[in-house]
N, C-alpha and C. Protein backbone atom coordinates (compact mmCIF):
# COMPACT_ATOMS: atom_id res chain seq x y z
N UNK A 1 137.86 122.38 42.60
CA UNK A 1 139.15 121.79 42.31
C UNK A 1 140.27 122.54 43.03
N UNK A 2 140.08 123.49 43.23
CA UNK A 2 141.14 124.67 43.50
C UNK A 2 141.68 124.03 45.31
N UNK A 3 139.93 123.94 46.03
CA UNK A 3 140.13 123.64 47.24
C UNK A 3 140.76 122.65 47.51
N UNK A 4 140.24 121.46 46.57
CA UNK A 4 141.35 120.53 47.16
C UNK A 4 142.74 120.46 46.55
N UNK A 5 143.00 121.38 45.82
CA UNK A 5 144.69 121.57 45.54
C UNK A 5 145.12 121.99 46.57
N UNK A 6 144.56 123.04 47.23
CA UNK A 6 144.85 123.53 48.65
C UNK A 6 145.19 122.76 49.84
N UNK A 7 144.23 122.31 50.24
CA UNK A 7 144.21 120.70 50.87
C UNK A 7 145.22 119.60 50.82
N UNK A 8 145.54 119.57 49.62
CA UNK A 8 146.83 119.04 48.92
C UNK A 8 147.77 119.04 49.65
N UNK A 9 147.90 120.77 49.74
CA UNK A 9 149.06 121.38 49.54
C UNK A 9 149.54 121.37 51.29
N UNK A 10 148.25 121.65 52.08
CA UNK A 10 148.30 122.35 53.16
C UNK A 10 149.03 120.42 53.83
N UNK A 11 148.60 119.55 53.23
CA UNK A 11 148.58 118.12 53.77
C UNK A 11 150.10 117.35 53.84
N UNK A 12 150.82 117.72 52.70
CA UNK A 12 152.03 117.56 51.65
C UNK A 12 152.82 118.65 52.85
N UNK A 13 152.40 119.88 53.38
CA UNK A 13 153.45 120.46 54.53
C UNK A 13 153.98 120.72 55.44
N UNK A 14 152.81 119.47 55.98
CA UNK A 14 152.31 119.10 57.40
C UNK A 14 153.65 117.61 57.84
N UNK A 15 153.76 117.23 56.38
CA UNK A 15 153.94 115.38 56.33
C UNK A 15 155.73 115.55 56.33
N UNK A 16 156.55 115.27 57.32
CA UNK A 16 157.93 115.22 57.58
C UNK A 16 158.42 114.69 56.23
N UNK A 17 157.97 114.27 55.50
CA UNK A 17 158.84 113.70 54.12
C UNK A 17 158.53 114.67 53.16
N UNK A 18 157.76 115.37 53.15
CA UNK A 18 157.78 116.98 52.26
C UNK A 18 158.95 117.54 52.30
N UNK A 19 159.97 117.81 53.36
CA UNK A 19 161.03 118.27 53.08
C UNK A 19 162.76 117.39 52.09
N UNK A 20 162.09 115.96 52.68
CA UNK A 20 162.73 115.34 51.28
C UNK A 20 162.27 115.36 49.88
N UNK A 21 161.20 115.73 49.96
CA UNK A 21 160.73 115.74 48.35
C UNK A 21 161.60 116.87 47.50
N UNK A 22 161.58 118.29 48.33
CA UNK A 22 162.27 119.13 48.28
C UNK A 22 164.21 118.94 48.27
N UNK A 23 164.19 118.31 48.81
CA UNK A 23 165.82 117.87 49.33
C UNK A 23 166.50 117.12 48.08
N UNK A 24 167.61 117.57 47.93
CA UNK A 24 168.53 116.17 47.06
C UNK A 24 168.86 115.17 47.83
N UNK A 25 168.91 114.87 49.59
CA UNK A 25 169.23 114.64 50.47
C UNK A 25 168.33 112.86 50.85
N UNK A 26 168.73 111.84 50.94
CA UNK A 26 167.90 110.69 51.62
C UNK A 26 167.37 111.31 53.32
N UNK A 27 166.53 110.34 53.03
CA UNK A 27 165.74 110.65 54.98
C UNK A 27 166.96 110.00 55.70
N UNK A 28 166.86 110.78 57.08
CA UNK A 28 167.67 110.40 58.08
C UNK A 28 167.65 108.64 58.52
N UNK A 29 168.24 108.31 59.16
CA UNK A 29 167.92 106.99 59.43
C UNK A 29 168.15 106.52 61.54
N UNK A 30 167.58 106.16 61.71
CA UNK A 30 167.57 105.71 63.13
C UNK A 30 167.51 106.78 64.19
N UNK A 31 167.46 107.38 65.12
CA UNK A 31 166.52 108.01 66.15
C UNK A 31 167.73 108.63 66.83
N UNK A 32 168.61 108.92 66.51
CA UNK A 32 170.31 109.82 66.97
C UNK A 32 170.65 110.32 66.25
N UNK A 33 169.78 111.86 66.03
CA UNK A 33 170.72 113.35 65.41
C UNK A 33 172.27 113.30 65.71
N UNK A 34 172.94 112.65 66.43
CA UNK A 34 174.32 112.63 66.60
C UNK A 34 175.00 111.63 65.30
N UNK A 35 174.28 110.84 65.03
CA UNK A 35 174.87 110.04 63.36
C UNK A 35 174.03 110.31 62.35
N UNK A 36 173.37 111.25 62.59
CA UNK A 36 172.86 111.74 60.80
C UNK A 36 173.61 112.91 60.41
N UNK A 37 173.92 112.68 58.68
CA UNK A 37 175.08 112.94 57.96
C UNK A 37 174.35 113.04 57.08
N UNK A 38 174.52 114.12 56.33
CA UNK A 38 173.93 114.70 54.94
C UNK A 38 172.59 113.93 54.25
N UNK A 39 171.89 114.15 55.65
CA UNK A 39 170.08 113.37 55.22
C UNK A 39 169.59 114.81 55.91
N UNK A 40 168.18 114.29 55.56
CA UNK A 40 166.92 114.96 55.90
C UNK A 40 166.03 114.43 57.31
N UNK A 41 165.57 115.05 58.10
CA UNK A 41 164.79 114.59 58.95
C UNK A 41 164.38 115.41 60.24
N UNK A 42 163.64 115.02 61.34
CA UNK A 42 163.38 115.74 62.23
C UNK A 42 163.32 114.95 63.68
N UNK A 43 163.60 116.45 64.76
CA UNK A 43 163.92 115.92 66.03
C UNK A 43 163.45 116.62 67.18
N UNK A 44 163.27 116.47 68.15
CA UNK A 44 162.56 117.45 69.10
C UNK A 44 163.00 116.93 69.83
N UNK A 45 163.47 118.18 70.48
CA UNK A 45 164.88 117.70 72.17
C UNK A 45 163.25 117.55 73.20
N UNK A 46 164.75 117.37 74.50
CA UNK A 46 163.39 116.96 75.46
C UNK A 46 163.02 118.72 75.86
N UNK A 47 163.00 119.37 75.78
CA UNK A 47 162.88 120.98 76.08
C UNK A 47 161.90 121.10 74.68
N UNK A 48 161.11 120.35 74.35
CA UNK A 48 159.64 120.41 73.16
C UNK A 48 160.34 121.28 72.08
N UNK A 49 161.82 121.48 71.56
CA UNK A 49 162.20 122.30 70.37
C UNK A 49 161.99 121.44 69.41
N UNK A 50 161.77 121.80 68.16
CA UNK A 50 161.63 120.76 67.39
C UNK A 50 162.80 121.61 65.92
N UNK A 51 163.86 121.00 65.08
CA UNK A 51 164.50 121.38 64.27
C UNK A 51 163.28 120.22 63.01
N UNK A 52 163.50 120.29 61.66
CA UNK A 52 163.25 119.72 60.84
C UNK A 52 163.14 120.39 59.26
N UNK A 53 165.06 119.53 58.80
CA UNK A 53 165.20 119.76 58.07
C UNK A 53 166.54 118.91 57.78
N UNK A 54 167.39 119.82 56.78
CA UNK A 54 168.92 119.35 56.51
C UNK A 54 170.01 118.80 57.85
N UNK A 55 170.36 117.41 57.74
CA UNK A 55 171.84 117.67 58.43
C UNK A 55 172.93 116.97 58.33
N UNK A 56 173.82 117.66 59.01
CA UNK A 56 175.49 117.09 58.53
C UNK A 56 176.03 117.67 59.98
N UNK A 57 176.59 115.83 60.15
CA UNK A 57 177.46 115.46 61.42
C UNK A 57 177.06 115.68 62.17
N UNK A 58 175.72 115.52 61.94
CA UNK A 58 174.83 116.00 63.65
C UNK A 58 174.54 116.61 63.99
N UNK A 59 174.15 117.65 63.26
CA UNK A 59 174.42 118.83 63.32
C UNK A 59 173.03 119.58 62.67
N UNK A 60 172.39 120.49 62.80
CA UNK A 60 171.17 120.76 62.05
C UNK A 60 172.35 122.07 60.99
N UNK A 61 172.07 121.54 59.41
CA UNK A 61 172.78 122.53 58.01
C UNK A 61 171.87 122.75 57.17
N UNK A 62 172.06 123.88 56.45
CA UNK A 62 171.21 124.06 55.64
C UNK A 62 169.79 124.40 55.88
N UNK A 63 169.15 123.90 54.83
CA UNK A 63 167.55 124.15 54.97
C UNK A 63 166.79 123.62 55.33
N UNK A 64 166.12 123.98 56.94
CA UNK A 64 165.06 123.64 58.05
C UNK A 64 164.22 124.40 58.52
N UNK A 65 163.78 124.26 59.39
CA UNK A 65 163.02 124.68 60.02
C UNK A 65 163.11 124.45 61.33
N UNK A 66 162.99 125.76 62.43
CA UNK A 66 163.32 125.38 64.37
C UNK A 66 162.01 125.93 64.53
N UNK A 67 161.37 125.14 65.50
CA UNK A 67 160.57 125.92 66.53
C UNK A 67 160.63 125.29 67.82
N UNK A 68 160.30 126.61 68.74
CA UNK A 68 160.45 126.20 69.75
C UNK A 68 159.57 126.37 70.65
């Protein structure tokens, strides 16, 4: 049982809407970090960075995650 709580868990942090579950925040909407406003979501410039998390005005705020 344990393992697949694990599994669960490891699956649930993999999945881009895990950080809304977490969030008070709605998911972002439409494919331009330049008009998302106090949602959740993720983006990866053309330079393979990827942000995913909080944002406001376009802006990556709050609590995310960058890699690059």
């Amino acid at each position: 049982m344990n393992y697949l709580r694990t599994l669960l868990m490891l699956l649930l942090s993999l999945c881009p809407f895990a950080l809304a579950a977490q969030s008070q925040l709605a998911l972002c909407q439409g494919s331009s970090p330049a008009r998302w406003n106090n949602c959740v979501g993720a983006w990866t410039n053309p330079g393979n960075e990827k942000y995913q998390g909080e944002w406001k005005f376009g802006k990556p705020h709050g609590q995310g995650t960058y890699r690059s």
